[in-house]
C-alpha atoms as a PDB file:
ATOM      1  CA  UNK A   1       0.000   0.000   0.000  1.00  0.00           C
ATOM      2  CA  UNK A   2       3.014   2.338   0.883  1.00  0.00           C
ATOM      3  CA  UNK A   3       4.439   1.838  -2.152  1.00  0.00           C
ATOM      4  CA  UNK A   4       1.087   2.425  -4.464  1.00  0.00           C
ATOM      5  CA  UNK A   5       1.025   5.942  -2.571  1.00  0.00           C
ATOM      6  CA  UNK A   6       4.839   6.661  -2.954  1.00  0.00           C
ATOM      7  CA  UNK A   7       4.179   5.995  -6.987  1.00  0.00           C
ATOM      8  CA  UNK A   8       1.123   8.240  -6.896  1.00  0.00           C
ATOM      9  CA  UNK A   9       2.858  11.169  -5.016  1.00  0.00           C
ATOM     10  CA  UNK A  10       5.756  10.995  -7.054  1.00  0.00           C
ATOM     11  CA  UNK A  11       3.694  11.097 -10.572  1.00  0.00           C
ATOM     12  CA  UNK A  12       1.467  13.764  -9.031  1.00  0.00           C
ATOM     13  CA  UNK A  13       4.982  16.066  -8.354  1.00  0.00           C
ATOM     14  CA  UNK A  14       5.944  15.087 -11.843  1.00  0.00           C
ATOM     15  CA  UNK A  15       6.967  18.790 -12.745  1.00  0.00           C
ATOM     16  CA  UNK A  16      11.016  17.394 -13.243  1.00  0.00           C
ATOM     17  CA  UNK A  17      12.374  14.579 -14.865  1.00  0.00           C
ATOM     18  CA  UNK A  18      13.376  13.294 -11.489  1.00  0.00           C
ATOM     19  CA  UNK A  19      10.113  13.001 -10.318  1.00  0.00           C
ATOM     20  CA  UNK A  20       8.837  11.455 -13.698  1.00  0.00           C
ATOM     21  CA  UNK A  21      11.767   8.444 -13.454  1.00  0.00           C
ATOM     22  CA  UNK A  22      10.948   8.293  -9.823  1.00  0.00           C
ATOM     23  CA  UNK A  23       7.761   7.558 -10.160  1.00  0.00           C
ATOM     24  CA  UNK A  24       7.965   5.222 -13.216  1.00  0.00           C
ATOM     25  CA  UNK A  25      10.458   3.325 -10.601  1.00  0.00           C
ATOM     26  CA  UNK A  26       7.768   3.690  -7.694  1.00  0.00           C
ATOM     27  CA  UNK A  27       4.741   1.739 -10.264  1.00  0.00           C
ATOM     28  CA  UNK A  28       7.038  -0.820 -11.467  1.00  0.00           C
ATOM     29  CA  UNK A  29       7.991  -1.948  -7.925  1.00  0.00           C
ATOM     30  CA  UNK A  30       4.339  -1.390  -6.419  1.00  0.00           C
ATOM     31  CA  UNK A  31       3.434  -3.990  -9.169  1.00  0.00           C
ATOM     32  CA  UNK A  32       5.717  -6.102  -8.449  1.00  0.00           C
ATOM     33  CA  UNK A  33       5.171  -5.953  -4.943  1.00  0.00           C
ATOM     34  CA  UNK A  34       1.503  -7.077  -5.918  1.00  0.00           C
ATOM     35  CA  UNK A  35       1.875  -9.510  -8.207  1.00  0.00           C
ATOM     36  CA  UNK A  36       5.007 -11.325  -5.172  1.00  0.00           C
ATOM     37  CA  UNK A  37       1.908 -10.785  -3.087  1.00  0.00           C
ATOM     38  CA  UNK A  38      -0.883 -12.534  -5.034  1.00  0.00           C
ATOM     39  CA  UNK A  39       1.423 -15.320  -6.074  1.00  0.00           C
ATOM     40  CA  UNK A  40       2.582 -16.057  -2.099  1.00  0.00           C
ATOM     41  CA  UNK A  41      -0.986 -15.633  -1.148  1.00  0.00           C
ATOM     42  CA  UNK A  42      -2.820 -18.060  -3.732  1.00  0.00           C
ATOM     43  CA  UNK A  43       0.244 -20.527  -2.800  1.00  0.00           C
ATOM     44  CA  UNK A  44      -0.489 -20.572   0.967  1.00  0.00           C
ATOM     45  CA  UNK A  45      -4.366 -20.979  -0.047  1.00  0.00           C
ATOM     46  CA  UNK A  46      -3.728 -23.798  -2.347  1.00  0.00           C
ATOM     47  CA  UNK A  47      -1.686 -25.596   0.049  1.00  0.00           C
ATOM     48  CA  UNK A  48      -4.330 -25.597   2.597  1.00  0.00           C
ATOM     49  CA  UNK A  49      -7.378 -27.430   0.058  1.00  0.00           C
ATOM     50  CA  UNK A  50      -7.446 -31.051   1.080  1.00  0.00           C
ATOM     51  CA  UNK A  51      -5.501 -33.475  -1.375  1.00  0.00           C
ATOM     52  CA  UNK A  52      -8.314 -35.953  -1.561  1.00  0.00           C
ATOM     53  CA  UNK A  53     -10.825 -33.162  -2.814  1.00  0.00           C
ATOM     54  CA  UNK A  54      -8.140 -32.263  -6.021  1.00  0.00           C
ATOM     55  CA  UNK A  55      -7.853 -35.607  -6.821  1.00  0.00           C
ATOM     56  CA  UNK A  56     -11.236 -35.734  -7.129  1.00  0.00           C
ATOM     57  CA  UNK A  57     -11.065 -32.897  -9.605  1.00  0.00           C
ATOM     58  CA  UNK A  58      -9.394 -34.750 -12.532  1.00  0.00           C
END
């Protein structure tokens, strides 16, 4: 979340270049951030379903 609002300040102050590459850095690690996330949280869920219920599945 820090980092989504560290991109958005930075792109709102975007009256220099330094802000602009700032904030371009600031996105691409909030999404990265979020996509680590998502991936580590669908991975913790997945390895809490019960074995016998996937195997059912195919």
């Amino acid at each position: 979340m820090v980092a989504e609002i560290v991109a958005i300040l930075f792109l709102i102050l975007d009256f220099n270049v330094v802000f602009h590459y700032m904030g371009q850095a600031a996105i691409w690690t909030a999404m990265i951030i979020s996509v680590v996330s998502g991936v580590h949280y669908f991975g913790q869920f997945w390895s809490k379903l019960d074995p016998e219920r996937l195997s059912n599945l195919t």
